[in-house]
N, C-alpha and C. Protein backbone atom coordinates (compact mmCIF):
# COMPACT_ATOMS: atom_id res chain seq x y z
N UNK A 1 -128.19 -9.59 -53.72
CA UNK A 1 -128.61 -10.81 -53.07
C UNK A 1 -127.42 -11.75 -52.87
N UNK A 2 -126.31 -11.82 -53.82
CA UNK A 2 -125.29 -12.76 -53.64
C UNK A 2 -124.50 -12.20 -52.39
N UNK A 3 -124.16 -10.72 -52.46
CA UNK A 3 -123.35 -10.88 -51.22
C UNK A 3 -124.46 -10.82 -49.59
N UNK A 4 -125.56 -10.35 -49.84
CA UNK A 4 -125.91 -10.81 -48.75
C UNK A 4 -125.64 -12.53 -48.24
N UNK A 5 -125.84 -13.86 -49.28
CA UNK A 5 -125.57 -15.07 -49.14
C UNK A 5 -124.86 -15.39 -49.09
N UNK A 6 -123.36 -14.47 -49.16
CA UNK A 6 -121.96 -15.01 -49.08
C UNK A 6 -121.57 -14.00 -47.61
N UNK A 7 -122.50 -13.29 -47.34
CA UNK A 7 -122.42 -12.83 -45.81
C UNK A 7 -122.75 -13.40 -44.61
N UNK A 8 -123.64 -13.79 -45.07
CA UNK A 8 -124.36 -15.13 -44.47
C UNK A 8 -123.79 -16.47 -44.25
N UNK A 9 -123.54 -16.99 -45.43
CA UNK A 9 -122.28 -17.92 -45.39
C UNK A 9 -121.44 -17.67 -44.45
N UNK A 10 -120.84 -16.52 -44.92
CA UNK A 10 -119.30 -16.57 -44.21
C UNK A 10 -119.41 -16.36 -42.74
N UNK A 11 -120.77 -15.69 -42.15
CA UNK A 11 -121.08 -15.80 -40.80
C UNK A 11 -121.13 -17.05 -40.35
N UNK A 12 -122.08 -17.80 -40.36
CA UNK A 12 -122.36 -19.47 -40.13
C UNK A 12 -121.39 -19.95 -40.49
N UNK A 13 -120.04 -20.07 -41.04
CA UNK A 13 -118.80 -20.85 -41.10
C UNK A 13 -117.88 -19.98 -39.76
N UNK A 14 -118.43 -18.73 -39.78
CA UNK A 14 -117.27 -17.87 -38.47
C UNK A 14 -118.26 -18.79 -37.47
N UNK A 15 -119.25 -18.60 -37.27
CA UNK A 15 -119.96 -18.89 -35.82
C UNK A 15 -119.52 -20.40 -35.93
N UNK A 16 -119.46 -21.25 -36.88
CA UNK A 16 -119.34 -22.20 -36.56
C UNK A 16 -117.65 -22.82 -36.06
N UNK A 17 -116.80 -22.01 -36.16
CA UNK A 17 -115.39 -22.09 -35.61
C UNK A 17 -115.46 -21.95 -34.21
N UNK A 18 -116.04 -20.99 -33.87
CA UNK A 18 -116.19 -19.76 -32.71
C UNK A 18 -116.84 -21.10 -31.66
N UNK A 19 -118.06 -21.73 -32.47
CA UNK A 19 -118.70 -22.82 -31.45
C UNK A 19 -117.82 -24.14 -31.22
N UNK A 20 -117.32 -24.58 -31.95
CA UNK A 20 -116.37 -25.15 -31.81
C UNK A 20 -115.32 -24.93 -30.85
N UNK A 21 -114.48 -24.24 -30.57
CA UNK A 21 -113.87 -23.71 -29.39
C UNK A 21 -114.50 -23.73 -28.23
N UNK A 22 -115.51 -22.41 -28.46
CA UNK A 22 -116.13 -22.29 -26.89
C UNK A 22 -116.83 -23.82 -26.40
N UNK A 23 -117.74 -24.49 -27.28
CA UNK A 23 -117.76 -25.07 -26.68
C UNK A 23 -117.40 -26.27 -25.28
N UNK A 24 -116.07 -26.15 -25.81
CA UNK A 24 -114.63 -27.13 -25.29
C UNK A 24 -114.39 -26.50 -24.28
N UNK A 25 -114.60 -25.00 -24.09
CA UNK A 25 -113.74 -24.72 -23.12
C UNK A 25 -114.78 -23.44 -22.45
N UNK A 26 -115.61 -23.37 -22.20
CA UNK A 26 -116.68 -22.43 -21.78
C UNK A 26 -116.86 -23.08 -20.30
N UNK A 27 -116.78 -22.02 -19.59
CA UNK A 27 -117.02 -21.95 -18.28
C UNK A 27 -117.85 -20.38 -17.84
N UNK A 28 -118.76 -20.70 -16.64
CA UNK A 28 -119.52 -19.77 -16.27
C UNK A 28 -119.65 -19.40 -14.90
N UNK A 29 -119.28 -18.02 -14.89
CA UNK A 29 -118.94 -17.51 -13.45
C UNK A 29 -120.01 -17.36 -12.28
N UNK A 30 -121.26 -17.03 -13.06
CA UNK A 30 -122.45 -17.11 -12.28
C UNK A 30 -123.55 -17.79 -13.14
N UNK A 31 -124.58 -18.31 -12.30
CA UNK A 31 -125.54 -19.09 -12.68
C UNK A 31 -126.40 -17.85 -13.98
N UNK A 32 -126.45 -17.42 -13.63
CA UNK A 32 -127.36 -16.37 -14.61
C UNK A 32 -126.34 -16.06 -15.64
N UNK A 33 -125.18 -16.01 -16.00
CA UNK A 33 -124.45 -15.93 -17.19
C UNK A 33 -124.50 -17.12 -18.03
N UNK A 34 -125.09 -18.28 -17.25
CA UNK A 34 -125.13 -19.58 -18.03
C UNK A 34 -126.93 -19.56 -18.67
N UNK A 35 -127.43 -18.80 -18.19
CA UNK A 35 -128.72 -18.94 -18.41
C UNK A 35 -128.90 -17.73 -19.60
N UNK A 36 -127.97 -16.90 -19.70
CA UNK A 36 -127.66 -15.67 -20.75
C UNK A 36 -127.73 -16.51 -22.11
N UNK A 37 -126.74 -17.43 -21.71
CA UNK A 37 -126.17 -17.87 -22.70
C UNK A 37 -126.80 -18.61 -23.58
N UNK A 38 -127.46 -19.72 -22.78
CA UNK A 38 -128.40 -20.35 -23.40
C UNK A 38 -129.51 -19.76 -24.20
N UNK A 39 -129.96 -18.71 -23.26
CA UNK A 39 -131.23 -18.09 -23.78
C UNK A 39 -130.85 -17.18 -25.46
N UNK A 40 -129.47 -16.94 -25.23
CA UNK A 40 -128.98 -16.23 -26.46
C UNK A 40 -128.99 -16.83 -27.71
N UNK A 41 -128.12 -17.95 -27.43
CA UNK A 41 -128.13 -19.19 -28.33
C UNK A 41 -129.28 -19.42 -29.30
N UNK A 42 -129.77 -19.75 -27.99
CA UNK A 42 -131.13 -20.41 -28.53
C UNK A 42 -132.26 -19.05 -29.17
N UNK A 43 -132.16 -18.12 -28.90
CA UNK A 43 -132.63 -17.03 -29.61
C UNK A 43 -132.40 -16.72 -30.73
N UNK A 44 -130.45 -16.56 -31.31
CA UNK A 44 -130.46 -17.08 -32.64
C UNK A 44 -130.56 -18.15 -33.21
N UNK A 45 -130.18 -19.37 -33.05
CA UNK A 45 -130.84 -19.96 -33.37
C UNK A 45 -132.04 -20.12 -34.08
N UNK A 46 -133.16 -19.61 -33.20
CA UNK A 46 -134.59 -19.54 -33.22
C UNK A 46 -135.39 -18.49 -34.54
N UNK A 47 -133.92 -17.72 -34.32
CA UNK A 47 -133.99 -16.35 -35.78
C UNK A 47 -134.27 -17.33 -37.30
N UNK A 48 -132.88 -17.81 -36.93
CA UNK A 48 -132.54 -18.68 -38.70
C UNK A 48 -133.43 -19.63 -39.10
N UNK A 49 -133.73 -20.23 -38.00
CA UNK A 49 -134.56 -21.52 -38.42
C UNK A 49 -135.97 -21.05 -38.67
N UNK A 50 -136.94 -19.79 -38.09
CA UNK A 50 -137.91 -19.38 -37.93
C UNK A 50 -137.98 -18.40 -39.50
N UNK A 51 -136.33 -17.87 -39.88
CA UNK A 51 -136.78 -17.55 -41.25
C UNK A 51 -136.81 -18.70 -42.41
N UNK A 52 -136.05 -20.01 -42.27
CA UNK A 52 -135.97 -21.14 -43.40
C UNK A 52 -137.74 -21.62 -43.36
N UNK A 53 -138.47 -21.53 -41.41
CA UNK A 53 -139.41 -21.79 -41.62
C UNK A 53 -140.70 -20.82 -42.53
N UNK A 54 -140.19 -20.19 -43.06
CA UNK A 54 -141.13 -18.66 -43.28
C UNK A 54 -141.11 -19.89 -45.17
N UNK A 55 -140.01 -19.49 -45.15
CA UNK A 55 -139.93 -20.60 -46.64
C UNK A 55 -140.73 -21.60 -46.92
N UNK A 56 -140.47 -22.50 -45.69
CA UNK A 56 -140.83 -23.76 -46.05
C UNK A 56 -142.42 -23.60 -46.20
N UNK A 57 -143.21 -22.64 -45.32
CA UNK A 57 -144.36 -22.38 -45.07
C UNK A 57 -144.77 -21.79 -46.33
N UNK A 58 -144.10 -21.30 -47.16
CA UNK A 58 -144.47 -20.01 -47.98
C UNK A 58 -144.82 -19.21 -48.35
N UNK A 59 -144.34 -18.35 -46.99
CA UNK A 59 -144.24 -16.78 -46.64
C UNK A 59 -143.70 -16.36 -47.18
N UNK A 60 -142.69 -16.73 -48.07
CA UNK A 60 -140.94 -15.94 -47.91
C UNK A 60 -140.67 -16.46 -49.30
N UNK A 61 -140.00 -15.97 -50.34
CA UNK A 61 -139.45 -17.10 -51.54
C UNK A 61 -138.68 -17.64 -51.22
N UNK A 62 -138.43 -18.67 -51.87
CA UNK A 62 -137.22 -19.69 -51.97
C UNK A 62 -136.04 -19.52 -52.85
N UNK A 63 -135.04 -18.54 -51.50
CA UNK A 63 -133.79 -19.11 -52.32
C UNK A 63 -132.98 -19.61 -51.81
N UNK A 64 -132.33 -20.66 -52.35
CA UNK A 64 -131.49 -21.85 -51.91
C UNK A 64 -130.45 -21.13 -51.00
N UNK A 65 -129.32 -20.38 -51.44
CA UNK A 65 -128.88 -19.79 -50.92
C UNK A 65 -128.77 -19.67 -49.64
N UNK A 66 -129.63 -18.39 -49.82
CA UNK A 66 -129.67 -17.93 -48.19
C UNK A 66 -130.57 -18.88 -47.31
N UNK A 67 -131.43 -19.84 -47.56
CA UNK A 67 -131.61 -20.88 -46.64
C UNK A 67 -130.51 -21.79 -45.92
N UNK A 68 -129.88 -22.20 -47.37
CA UNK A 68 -128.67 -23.16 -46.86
C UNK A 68 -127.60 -21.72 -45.59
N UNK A 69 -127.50 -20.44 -45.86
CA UNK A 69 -126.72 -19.77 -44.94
C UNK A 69 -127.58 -19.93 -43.50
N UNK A 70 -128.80 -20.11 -43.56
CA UNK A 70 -129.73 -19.65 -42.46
C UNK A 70 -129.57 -21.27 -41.48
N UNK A 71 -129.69 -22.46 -42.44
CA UNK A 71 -129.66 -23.36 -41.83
C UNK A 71 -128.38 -23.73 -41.57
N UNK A 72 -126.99 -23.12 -42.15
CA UNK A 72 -125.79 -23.04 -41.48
C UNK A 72 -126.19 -22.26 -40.51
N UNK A 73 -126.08 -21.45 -39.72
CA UNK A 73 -126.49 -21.27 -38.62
C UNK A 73 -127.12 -21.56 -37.53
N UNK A 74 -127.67 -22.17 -37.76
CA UNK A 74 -128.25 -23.04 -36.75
C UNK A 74 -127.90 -24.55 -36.29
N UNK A 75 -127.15 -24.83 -37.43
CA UNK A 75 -125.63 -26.36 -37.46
C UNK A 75 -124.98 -25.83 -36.68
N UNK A 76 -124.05 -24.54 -36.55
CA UNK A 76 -123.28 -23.88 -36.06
C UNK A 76 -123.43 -24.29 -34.86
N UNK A 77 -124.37 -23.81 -34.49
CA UNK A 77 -124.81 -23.63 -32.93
C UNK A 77 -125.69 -24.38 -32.03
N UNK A 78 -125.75 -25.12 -32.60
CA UNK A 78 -126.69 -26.68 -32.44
C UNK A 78 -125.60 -27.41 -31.44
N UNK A 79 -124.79 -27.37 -31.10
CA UNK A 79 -123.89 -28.08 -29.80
C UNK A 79 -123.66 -26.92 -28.74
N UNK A 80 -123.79 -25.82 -28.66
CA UNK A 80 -123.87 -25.02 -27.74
C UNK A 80 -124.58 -24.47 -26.75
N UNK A 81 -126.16 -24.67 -26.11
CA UNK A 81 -126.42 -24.03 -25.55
C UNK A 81 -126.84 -24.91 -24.47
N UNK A 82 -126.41 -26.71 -24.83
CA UNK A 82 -126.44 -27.69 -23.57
C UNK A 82 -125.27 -27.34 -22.98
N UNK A 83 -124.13 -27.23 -22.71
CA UNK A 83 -123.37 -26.96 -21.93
C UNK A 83 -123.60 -26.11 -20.63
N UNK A 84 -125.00 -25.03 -21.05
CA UNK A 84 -125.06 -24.23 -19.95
C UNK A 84 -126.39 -24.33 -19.30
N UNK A 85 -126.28 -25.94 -18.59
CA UNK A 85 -127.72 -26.35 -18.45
C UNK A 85 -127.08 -27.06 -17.30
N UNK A 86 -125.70 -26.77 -16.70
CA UNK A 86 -125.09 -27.75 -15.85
C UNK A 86 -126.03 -27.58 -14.84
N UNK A 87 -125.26 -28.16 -13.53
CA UNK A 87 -126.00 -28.30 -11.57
C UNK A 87 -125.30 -26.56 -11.50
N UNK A 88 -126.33 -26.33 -10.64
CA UNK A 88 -126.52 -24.45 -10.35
C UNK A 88 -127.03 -23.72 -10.98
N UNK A 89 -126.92 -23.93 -12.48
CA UNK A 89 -127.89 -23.02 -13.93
C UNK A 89 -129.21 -23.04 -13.62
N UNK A 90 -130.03 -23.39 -12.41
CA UNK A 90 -131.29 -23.85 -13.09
C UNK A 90 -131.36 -21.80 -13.18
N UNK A 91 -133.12 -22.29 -13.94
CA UNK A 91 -133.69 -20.61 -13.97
C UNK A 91 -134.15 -20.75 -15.83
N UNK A 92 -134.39 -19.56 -15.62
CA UNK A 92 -134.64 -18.94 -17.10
C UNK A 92 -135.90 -19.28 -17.29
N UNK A 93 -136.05 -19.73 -18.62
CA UNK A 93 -136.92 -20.16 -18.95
C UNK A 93 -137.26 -21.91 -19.11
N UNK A 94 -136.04 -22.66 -18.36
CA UNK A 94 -136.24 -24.36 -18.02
C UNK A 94 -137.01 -24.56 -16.94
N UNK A 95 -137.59 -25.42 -17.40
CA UNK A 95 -138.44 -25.97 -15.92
C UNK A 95 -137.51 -27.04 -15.27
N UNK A 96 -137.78 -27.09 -14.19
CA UNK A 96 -136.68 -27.64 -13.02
C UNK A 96 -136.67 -29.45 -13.78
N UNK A 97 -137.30 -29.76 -14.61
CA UNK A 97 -136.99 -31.40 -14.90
C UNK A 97 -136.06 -31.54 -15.74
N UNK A 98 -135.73 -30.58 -16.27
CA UNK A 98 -134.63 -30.44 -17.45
C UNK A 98 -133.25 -30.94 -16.40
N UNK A 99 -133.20 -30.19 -14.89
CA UNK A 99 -131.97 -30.98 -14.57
C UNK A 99 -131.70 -32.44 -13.89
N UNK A 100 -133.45 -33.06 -13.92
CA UNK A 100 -133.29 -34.12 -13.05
C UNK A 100 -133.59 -35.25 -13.91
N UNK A 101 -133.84 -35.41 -15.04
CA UNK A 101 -134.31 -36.48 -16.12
C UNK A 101 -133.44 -36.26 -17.22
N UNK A 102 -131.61 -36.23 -16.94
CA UNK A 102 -130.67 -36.60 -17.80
C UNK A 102 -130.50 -37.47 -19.15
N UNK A 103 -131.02 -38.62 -18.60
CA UNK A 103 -131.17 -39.39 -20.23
C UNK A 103 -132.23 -39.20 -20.84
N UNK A 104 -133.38 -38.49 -20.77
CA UNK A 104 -134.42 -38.14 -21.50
C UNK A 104 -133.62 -36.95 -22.45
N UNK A 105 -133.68 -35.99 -21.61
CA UNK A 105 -132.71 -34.63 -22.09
C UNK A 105 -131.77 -35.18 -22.82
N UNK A 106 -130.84 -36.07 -22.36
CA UNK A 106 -129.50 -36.52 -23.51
C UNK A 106 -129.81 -36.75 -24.83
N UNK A 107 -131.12 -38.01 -24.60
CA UNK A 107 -131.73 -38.50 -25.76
C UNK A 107 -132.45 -37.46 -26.79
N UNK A 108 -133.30 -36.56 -26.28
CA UNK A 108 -133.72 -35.08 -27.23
C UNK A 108 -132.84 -34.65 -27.39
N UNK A 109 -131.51 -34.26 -27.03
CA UNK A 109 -130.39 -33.47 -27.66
C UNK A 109 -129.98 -34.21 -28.69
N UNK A 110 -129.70 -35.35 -28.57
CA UNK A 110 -129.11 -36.08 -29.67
C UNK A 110 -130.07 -36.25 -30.88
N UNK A 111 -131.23 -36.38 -30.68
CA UNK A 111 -132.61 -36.12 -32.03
C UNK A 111 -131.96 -35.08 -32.32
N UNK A 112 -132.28 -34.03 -31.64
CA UNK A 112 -132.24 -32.88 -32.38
C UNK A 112 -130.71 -32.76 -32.82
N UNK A 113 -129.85 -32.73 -32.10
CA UNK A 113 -128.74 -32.83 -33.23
C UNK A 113 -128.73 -33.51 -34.59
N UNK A 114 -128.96 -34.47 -34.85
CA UNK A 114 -129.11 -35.40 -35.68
C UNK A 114 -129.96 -35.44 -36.69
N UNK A 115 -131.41 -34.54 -36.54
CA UNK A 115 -132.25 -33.38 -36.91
C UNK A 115 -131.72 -32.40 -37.60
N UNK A 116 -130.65 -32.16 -36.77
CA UNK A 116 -129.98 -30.40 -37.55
C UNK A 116 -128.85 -30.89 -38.65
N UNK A 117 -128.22 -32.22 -38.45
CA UNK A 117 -127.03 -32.53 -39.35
C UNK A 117 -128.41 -33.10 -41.04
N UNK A 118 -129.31 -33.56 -40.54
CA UNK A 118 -129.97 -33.77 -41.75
C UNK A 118 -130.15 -32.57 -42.67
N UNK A 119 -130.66 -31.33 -41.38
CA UNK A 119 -131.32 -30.36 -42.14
C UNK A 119 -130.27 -29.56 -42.63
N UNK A 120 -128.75 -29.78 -42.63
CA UNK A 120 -128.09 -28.99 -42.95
C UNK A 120 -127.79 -29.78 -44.17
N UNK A 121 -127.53 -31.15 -44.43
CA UNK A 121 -127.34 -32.00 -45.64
C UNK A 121 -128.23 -31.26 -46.58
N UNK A 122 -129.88 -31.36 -46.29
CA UNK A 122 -130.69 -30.92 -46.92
C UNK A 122 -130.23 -29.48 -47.68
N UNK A 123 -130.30 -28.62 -46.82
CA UNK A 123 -130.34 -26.66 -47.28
C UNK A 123 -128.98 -27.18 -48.13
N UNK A 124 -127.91 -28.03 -47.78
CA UNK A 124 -126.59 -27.60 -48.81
C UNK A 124 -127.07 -28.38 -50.02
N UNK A 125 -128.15 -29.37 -50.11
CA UNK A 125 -128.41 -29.73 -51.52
C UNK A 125 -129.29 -28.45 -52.45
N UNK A 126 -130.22 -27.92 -51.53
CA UNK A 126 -130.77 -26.89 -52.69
C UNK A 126 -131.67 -27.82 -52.86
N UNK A 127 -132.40 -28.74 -52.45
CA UNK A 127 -133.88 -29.37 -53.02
C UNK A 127 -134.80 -28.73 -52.24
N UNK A 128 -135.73 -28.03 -52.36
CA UNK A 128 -136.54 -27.68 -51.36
C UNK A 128 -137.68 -28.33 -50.77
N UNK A 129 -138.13 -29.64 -51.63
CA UNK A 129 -138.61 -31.17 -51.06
C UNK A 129 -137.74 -31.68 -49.50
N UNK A 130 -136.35 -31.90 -49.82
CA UNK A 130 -135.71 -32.34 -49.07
C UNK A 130 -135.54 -31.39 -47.69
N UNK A 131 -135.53 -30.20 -48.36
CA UNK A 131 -135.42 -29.03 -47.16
C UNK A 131 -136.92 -28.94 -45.94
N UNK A 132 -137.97 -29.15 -46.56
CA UNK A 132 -138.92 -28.95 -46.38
C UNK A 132 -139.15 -30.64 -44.76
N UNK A 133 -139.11 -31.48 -45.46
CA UNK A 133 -139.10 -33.03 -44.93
C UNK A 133 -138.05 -32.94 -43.86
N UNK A 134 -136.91 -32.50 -43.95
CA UNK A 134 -136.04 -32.18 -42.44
C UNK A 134 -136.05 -31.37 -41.41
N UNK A 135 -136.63 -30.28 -41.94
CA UNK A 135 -137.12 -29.10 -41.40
C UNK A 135 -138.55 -29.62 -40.51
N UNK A 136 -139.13 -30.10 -41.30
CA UNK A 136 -140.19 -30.94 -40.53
C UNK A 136 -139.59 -31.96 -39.18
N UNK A 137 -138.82 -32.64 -39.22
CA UNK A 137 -138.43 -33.30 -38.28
C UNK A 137 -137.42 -32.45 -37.27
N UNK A 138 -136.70 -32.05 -37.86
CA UNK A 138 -136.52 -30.62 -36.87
C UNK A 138 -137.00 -29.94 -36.35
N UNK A 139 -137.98 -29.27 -36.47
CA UNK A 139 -139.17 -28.81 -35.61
C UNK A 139 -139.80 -29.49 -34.64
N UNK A 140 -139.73 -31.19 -34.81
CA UNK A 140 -140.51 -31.60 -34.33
C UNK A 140 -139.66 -32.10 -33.11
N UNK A 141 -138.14 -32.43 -33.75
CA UNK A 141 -136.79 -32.44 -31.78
C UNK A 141 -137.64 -31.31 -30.94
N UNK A 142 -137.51 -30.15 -31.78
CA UNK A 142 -137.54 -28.94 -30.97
C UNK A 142 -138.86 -29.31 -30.09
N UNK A 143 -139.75 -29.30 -30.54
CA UNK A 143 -141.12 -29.78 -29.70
C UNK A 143 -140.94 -30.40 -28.93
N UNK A 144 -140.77 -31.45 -28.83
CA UNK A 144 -140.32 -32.25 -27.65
C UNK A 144 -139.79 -31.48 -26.23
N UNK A 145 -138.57 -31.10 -27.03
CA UNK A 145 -138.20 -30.55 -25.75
C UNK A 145 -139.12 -29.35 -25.58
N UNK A 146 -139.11 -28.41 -25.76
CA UNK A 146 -140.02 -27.47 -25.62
C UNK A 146 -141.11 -27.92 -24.96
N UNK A 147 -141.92 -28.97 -25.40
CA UNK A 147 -142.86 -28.97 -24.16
C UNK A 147 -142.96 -30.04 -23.43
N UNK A 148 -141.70 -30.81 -22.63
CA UNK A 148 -141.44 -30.98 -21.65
C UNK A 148 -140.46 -30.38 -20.09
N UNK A 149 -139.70 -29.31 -21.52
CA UNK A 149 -139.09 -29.22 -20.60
C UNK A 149 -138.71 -27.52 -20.79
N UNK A 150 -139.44 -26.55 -21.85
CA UNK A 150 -139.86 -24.87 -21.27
C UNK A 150 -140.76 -24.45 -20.71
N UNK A 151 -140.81 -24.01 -19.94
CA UNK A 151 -142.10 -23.25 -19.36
C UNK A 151 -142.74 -22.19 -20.45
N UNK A 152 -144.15 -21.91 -20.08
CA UNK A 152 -144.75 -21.31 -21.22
C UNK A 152 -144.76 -20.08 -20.62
């Protein structure tokens, strides 16, 4: 179990270098490689947080650990998959308001960022009260956008 959590770890500290970079400097050759991307992102993403949620729910036991690795992962990558939401990306799975209601969208990105820096404070304390209460508000950025602005 430890080195799975120090695998884990050490992934979510690589991904989180890796996002760091690309972010800065990511460019996309066709509209559908930007829509890859996003959809990728946001797929893992959707992995880590959907297993911390298995926890919080209590599906899953609780170990600190590999939550705090799971919710590093999703810190990681929590600035990456707006970038590929520019003019030409539309498609995927966004509905067309995502590119025309900018400060709404700005404003849910920034919840939810701000969402994910809590929930990562949280998983690195190991309280699972605290984990539980951010995770909650994290879910709930995600909602937002999700149903204003994915198609079902």
């Amino acid at each position: 179990m430890i080195k799975r959590s120090a695998s884990r770890l050490a992934m979510g500290l690589g991904l989180a270098a890796l996002s760091l970079s690309a972010a800065q400097a990511l460019e996309f050759k066709k509209p559908g490689d930007a829509i890859k991307y996003r959809q990728s992102t946001f797929a893992v993403m959707g992995a880590h947080f959907s297993s911390v949620g298995a926890v919080v729910k209590g599906e899953k036991p609780f170990n600190a650990q590999d939550v705090a690795a799971d919710i590093a992962v999703v810190a990681s990558l929590a600035a990456l998959p707006w970038q590929a939401f520019g003019p030409g990306t539309e498609g995927g799975k966004a509905k067309p308001e995502i590119w025309k209601e900018g400060d709404k969208v700005k404003a849910g990105i920034e919840k939810f960022q701000t969402a994910v820096v809590a929930l990562n404070d949280a998983g690195k304390s190991g309280n699972l009260d605290a984990i539980k209460k951010a995770f909650g508000n994290t879910a709930q950025s995600c909602k937002g956008c999700h149903d204003n602005y994915r198609k079902k």
